[in-house]
N, C-alpha and C. Protein backbone atom coordinates (compact mmCIF):
# COMPACT_ATOMS: atom_id res chain seq x y z
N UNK A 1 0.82 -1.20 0.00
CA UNK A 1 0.00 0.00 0.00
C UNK A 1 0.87 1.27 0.00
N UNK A 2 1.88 1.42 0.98
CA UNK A 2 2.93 2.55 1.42
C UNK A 2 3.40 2.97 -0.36
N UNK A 3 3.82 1.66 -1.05
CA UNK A 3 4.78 1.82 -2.27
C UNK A 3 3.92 2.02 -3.21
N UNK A 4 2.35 1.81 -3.30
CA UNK A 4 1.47 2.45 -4.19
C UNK A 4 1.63 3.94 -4.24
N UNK A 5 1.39 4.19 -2.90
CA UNK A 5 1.20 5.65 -2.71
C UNK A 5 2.53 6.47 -2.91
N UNK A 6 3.71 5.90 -2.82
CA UNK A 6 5.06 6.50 -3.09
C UNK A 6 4.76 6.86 -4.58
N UNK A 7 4.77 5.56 -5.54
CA UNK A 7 4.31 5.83 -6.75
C UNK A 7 3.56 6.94 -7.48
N UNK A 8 2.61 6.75 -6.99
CA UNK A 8 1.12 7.95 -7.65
C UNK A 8 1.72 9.19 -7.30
N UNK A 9 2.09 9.34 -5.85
CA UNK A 9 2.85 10.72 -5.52
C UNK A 9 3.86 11.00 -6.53
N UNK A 10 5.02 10.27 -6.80
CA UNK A 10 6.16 10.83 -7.31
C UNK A 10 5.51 11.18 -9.06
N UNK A 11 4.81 10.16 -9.41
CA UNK A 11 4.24 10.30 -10.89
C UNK A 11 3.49 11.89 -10.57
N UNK A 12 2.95 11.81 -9.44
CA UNK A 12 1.90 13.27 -9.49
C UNK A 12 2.80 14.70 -9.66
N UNK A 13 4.17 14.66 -8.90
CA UNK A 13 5.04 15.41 -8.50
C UNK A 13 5.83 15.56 -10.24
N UNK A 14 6.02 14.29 -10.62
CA UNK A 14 6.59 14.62 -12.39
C UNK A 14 5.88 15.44 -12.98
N UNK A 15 4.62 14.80 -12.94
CA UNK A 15 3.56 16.16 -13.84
C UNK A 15 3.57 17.25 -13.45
N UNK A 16 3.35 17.72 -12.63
CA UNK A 16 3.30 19.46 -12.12
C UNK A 16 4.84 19.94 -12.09
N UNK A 17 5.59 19.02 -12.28
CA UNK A 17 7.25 19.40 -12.56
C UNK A 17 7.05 19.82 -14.39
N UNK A 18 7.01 18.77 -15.41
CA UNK A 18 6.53 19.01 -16.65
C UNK A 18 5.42 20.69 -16.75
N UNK A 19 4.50 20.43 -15.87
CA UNK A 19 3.41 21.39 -16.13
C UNK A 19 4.33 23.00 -15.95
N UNK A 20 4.92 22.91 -15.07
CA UNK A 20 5.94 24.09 -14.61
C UNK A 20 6.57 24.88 -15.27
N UNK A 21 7.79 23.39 -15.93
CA UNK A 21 8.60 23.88 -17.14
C UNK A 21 7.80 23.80 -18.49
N UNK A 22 6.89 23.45 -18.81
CA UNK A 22 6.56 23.81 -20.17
C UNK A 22 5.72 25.31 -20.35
N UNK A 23 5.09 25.60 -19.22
CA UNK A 23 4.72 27.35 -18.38
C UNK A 23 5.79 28.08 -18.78
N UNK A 24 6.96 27.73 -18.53
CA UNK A 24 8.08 28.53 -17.86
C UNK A 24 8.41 28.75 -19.95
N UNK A 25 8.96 27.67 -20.13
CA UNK A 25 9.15 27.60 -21.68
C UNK A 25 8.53 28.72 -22.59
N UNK A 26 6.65 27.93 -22.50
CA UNK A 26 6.10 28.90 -23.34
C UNK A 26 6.02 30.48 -23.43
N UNK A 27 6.04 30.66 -21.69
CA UNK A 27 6.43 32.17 -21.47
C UNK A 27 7.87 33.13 -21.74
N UNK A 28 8.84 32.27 -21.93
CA UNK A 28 9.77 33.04 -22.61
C UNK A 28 9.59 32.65 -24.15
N UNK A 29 9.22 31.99 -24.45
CA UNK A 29 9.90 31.74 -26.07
C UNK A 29 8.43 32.51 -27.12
N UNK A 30 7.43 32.99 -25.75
CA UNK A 30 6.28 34.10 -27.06
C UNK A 30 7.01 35.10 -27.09
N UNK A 31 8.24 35.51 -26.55
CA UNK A 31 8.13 37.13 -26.89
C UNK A 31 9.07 36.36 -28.20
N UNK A 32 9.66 35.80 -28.86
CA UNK A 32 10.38 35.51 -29.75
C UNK A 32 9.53 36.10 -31.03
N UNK A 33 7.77 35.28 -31.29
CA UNK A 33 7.38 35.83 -32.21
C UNK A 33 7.28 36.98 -32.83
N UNK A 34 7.28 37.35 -33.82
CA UNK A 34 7.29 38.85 -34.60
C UNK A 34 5.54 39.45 -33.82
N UNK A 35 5.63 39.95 -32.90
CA UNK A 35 3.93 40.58 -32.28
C UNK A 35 3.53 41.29 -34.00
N UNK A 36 2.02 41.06 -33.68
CA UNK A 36 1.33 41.50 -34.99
C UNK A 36 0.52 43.09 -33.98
N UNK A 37 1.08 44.14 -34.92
CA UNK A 37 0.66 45.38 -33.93
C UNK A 37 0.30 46.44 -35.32
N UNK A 38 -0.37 47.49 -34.93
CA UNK A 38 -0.72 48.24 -35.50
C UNK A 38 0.50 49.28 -36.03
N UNK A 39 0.46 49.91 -37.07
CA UNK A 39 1.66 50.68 -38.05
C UNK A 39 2.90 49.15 -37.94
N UNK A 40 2.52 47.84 -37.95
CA UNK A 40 3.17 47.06 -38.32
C UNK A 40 2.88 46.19 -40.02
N UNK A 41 3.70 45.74 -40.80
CA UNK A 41 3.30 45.19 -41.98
C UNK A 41 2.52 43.49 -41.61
N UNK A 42 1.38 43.58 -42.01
CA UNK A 42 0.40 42.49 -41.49
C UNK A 42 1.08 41.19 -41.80
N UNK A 43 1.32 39.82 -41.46
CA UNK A 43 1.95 38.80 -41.91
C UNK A 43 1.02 38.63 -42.83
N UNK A 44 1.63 37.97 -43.82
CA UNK A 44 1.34 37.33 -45.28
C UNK A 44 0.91 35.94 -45.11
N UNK A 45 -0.28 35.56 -46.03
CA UNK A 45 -0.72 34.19 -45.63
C UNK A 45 -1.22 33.79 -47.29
N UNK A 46 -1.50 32.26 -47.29
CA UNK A 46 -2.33 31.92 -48.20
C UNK A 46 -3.54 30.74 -47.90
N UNK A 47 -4.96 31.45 -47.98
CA UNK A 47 -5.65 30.54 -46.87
C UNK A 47 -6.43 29.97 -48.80
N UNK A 48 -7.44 29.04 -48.70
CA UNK A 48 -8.04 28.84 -49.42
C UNK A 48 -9.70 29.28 -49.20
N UNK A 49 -10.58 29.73 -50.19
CA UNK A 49 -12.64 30.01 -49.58
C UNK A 49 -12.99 28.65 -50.14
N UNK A 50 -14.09 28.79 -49.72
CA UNK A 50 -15.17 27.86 -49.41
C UNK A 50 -15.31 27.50 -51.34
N UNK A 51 -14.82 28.10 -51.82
CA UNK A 51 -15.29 27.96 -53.37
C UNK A 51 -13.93 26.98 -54.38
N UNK A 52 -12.92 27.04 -53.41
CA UNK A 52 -11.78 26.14 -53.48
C UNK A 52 -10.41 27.47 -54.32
N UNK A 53 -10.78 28.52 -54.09
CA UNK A 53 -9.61 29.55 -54.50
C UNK A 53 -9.18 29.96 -53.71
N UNK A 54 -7.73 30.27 -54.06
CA UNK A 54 -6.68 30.80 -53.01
C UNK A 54 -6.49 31.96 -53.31
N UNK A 55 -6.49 32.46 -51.81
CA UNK A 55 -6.19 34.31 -51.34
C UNK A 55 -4.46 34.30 -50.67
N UNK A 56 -3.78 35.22 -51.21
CA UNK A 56 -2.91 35.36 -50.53
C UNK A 56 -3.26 36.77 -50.14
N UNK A 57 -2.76 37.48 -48.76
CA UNK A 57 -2.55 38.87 -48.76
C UNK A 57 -2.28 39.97 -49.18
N UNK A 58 -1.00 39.49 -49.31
CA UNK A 58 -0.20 40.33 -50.53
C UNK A 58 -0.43 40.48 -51.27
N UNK A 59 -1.35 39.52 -52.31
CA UNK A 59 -1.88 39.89 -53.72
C UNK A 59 -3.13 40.96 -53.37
N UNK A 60 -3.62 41.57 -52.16
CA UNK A 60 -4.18 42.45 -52.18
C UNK A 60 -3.68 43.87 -52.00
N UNK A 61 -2.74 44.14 -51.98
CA UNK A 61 -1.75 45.66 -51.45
C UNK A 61 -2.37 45.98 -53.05
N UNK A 62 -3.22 47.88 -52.56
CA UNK A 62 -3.40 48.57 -53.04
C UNK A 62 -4.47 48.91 -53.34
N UNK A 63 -5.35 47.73 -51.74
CA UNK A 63 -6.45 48.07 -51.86
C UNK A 63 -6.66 47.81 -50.40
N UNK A 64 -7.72 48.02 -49.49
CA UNK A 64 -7.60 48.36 -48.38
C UNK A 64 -8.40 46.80 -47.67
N UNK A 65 -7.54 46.11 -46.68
CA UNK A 65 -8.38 45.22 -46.95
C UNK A 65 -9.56 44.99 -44.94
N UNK A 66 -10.83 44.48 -45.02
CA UNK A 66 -10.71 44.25 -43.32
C UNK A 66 -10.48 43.07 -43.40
N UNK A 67 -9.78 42.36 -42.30
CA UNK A 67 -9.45 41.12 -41.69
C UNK A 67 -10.43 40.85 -40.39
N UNK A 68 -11.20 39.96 -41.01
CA UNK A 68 -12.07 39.31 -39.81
C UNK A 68 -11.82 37.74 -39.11
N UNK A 69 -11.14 37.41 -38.27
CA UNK A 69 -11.32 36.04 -37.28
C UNK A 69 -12.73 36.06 -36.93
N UNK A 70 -13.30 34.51 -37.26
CA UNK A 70 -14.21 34.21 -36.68
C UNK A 70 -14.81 32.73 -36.88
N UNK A 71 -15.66 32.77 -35.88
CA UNK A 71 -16.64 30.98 -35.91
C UNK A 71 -17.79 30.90 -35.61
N UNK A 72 -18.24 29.94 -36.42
CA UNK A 72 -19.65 29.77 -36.17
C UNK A 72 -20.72 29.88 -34.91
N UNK A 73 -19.63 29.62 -33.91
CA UNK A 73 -20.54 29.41 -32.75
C UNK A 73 -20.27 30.37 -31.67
N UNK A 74 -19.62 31.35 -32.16
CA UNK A 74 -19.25 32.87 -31.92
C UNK A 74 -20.32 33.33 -31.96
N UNK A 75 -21.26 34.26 -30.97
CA UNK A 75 -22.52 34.87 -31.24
C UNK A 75 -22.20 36.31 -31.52
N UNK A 76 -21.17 37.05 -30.77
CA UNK A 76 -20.84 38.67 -31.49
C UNK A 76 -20.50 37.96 -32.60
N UNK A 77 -19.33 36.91 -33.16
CA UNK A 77 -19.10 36.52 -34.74
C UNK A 77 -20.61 36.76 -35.95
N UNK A 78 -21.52 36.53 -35.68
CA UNK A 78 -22.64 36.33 -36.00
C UNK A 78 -23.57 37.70 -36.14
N UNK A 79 -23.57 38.64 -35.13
CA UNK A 79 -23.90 39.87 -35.38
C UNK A 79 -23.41 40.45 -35.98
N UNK A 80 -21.82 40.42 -36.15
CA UNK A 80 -21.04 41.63 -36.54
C UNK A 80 -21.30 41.24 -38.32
N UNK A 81 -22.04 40.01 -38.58
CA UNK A 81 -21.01 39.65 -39.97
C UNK A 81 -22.21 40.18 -41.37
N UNK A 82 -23.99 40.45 -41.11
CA UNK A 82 -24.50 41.59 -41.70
C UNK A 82 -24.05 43.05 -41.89
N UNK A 83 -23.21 43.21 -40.89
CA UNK A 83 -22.71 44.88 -41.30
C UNK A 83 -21.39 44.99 -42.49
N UNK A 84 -20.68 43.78 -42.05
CA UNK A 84 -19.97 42.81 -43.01
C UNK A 84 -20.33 43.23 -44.42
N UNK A 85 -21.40 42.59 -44.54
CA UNK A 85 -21.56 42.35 -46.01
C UNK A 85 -22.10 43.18 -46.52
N UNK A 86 -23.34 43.84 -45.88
CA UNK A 86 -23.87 44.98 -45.95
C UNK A 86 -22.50 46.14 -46.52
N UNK A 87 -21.65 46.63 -46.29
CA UNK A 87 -20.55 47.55 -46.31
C UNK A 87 -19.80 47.09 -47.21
N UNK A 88 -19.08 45.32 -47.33
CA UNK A 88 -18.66 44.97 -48.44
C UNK A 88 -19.50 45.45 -49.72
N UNK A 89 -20.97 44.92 -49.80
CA UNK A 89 -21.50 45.06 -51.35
C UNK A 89 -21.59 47.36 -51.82
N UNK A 90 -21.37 47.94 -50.66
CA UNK A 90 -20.80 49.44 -51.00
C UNK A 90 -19.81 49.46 -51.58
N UNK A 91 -18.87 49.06 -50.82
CA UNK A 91 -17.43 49.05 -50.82
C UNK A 91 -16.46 48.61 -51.59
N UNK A 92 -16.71 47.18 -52.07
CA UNK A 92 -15.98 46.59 -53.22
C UNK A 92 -15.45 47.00 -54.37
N UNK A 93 -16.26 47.88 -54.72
CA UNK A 93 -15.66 48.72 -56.15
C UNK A 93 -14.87 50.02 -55.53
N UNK A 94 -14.85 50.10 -54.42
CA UNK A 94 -14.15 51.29 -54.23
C UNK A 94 -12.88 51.02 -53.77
N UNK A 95 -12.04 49.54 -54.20
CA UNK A 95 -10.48 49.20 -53.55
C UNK A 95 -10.96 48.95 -52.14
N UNK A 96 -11.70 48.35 -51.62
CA UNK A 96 -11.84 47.88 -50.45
C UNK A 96 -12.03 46.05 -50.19
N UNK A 97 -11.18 45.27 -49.78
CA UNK A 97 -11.91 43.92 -49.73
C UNK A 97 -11.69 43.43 -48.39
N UNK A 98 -12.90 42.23 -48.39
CA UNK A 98 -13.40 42.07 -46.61
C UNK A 98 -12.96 40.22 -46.49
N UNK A 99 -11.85 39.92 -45.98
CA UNK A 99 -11.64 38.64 -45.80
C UNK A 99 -12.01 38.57 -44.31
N UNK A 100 -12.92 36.99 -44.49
CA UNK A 100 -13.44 36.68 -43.21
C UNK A 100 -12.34 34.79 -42.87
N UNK A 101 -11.41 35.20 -41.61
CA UNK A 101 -10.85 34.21 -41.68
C UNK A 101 -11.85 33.29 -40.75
N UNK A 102 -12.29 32.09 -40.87
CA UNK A 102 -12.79 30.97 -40.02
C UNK A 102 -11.31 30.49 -39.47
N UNK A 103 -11.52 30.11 -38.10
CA UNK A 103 -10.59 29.36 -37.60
C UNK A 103 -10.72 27.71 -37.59
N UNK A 104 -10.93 27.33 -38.90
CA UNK A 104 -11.04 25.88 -38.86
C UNK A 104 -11.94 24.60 -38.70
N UNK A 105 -13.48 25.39 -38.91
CA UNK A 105 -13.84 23.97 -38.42
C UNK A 105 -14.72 23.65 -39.74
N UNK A 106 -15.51 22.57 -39.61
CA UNK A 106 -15.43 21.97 -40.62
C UNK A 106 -16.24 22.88 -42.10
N UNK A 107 -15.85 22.22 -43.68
CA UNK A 107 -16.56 23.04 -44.62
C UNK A 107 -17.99 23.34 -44.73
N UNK A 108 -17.92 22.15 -44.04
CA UNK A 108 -20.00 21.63 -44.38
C UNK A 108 -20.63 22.90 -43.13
N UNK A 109 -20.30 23.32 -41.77
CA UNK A 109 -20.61 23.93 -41.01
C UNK A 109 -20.47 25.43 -41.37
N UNK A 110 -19.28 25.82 -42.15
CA UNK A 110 -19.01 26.92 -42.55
C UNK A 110 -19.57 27.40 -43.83
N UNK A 111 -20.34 26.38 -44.75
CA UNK A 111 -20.78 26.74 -45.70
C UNK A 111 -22.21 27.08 -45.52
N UNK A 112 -22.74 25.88 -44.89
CA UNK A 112 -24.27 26.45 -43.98
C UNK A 112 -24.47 27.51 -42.97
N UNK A 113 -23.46 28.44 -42.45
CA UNK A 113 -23.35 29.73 -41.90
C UNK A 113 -23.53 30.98 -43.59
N UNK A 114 -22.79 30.51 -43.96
CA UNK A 114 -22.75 31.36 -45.24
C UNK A 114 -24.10 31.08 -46.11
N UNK A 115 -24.46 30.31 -46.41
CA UNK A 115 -25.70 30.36 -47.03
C UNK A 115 -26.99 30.98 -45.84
N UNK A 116 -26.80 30.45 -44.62
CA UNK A 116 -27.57 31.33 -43.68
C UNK A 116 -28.02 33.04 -44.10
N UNK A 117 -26.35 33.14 -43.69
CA UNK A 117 -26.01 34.14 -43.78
C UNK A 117 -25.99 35.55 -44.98
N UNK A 118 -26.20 34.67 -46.06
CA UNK A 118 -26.52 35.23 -47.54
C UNK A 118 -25.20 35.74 -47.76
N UNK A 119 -23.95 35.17 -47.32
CA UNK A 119 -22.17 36.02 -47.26
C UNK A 119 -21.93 35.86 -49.03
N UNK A 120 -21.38 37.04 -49.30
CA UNK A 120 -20.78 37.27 -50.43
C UNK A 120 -19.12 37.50 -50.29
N UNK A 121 -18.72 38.07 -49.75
CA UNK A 121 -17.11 38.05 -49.33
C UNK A 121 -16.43 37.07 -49.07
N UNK A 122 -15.08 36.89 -49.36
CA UNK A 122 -14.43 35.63 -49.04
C UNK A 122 -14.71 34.81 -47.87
N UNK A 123 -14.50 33.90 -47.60
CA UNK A 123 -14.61 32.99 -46.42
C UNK A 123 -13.58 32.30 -46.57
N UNK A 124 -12.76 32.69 -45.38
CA UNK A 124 -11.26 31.59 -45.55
C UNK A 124 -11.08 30.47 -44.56
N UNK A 125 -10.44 29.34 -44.61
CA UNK A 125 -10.91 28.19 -43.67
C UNK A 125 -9.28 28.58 -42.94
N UNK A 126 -8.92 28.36 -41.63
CA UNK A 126 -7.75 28.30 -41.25
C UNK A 126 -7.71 27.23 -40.59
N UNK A 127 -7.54 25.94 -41.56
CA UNK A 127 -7.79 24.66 -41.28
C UNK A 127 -6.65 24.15 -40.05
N UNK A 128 -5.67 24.74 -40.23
CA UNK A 128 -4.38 24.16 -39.45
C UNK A 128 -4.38 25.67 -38.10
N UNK A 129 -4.97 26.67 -38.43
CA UNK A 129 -4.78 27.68 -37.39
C UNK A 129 -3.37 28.27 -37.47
N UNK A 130 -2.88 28.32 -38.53
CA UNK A 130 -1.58 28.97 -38.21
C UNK A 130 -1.67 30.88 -38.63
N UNK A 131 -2.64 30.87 -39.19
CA UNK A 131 -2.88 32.56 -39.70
C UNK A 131 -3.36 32.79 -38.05
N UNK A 132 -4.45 31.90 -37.24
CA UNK A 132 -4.68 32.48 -36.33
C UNK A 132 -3.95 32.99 -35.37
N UNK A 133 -2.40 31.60 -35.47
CA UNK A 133 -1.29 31.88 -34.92
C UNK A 133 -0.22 33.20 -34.70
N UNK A 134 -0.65 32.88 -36.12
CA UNK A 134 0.63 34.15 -36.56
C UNK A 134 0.20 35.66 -36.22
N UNK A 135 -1.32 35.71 -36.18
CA UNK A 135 -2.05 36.90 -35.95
C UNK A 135 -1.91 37.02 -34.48
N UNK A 136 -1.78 35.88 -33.77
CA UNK A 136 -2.31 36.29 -32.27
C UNK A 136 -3.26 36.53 -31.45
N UNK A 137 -4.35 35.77 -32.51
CA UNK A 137 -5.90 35.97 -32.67
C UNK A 137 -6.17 35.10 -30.86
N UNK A 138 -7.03 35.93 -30.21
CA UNK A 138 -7.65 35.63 -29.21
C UNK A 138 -8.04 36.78 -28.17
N UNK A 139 -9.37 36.99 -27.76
CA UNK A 139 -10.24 36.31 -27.98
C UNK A 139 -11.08 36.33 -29.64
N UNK A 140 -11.94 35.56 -29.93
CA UNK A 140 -12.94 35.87 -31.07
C UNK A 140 -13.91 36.95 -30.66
N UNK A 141 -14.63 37.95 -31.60
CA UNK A 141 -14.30 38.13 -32.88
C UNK A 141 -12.90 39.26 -32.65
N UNK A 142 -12.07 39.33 -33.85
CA UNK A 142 -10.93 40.21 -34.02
C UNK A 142 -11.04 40.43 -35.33
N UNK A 143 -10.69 42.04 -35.52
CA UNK A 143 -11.06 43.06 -37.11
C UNK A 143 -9.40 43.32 -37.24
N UNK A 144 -8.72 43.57 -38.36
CA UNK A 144 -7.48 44.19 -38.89
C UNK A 144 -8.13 44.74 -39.72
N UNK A 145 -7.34 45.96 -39.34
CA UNK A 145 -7.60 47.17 -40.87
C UNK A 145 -6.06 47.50 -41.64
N UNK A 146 -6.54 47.02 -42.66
CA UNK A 146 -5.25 46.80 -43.88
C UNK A 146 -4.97 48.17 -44.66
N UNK A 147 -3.78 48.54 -44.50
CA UNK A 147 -4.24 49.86 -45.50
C UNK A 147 -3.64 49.33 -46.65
N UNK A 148 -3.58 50.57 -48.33
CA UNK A 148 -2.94 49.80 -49.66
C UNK A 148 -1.67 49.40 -49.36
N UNK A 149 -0.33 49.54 -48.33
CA UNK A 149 0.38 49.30 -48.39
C UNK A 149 0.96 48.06 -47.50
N UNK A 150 -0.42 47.25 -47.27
CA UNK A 150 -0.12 45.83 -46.14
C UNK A 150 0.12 46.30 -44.76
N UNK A 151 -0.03 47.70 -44.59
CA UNK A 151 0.23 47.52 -42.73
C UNK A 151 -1.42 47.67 -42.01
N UNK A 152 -1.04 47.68 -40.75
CA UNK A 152 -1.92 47.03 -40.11
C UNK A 152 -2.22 48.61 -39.13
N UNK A 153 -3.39 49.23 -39.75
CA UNK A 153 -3.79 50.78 -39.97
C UNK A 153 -4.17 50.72 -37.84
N UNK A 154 -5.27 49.09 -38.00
CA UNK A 154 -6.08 49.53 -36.67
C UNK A 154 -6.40 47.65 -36.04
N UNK A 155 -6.60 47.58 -34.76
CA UNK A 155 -6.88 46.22 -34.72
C UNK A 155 -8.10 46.83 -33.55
N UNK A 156 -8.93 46.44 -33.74
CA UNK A 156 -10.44 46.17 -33.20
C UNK A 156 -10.20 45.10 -32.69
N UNK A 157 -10.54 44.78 -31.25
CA UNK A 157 -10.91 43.58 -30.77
C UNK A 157 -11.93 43.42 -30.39
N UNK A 158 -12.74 42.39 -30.07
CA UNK A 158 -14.42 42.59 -29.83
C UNK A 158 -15.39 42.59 -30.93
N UNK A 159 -16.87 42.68 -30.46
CA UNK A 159 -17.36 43.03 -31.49
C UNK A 159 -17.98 44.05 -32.31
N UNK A 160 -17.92 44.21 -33.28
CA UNK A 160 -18.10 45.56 -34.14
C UNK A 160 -19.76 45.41 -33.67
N UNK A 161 -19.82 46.66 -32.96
CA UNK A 161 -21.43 46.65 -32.38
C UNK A 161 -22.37 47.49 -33.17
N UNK A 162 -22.02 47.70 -34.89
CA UNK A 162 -23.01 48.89 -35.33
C UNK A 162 -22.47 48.51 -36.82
N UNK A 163 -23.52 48.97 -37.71
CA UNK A 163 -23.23 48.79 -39.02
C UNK A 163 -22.22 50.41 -38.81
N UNK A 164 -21.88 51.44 -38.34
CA UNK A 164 -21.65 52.78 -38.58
C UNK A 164 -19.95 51.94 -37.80
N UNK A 165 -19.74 51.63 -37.68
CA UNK A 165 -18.51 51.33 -37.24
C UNK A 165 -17.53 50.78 -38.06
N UNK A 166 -18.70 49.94 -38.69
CA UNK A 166 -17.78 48.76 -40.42
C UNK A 166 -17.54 50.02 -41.09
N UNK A 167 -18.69 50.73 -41.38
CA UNK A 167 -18.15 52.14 -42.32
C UNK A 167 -17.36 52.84 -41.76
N UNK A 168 -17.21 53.22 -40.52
CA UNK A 168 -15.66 53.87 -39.78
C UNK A 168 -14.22 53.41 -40.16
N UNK A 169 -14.65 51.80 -40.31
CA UNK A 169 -13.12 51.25 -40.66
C UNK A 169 -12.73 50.94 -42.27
N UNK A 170 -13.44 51.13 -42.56
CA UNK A 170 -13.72 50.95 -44.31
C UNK A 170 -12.98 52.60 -44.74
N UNK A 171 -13.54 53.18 -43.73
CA UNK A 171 -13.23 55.00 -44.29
C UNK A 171 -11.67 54.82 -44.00
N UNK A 172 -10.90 54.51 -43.18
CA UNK A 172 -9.79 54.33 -42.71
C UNK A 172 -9.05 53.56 -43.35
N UNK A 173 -9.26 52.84 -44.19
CA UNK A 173 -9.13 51.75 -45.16
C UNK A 173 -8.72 52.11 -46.65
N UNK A 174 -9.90 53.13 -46.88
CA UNK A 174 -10.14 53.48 -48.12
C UNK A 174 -8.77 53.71 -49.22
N UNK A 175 -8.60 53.40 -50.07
CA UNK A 175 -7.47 53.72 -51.24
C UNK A 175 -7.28 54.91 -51.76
């Protein structure tokens, strides 16, 4: 009985030893990443939409773009994403485009949000989460405002609580 309990203890004592140093780890080795910040150049990605075409970023410089994180089961995700489209179908001809990144979950769920939804703007899947990565995305929903030259004008966190707000960042945007 004594040598059971030696056991389970010392195994218990490894884990919260592991749990410690991998704490300790992750907390020095984030400041390593390049932080994604505002008057910074936005990281470059290539995600694929729901329609099977690929967006890279970069192939948008010179036109203003918003960057939306989001998921289905996000309820501000869900409010904010009529003002969305609403402002995209203004906006589009005026050098403005509205990528909505999904963080990954499945096509069939993300395509039945979009048909819900009546979405005309890209829908990008971030099947592996590494754009979410690289962005620093957390919590959901999160806005980037792109200006023509790829930097990163404004970052909104939260949710865009007004159609007059999408047009605030669109104006800020503008080409």
């Amino acid at each position: 009985m004594k040598k059971q309990r030696l056991i389970i203890r010392t195994v218990i004592l490894i884990l919260l030893g592991a749990a410690v140093v991998y704490t300790l780890y992750s907390n020095f080795t984030k400041d390593d990443m390049e932080k994604v910040e505002e008057g910074k150049k936005a990281p470059d990605f290539v995600l694929t939409d729901m329609n099977g075409e690929k967006h890279r970023l970069s192939d948008y410089e010179g036109k203003g773009v918003l960057l939306n994180f989001w998921a289905t089961w996000c309820k501000p995700c869900k409010r904010e994403m009529p003002y969305m489209e609403s402002q995209y179908q203004k906006n589009k001809d005026n050098g403005i485009q509205v990528l909505a990144v999904n963080i990954g979950e499945s096509d069939v769920v993300i395509n039945e949000f979009i048909k819900r939804h009546g979405l005309t703007f890209p829908i990008l899947n971030d099947k592996k989460q590494e754009v979410l990565t690289a962005y620093g995305v957390d919590p959901l929903p999160i806005t980037f405002l792109i200006d023509k030259e790829g930097k990163i004008v404004k970052i909104h966190k939260g949710e865009i609580i007004n159609e007059d707000v999408v047009i605030e960042m669109m104006e800020e945007i503008k080409p």
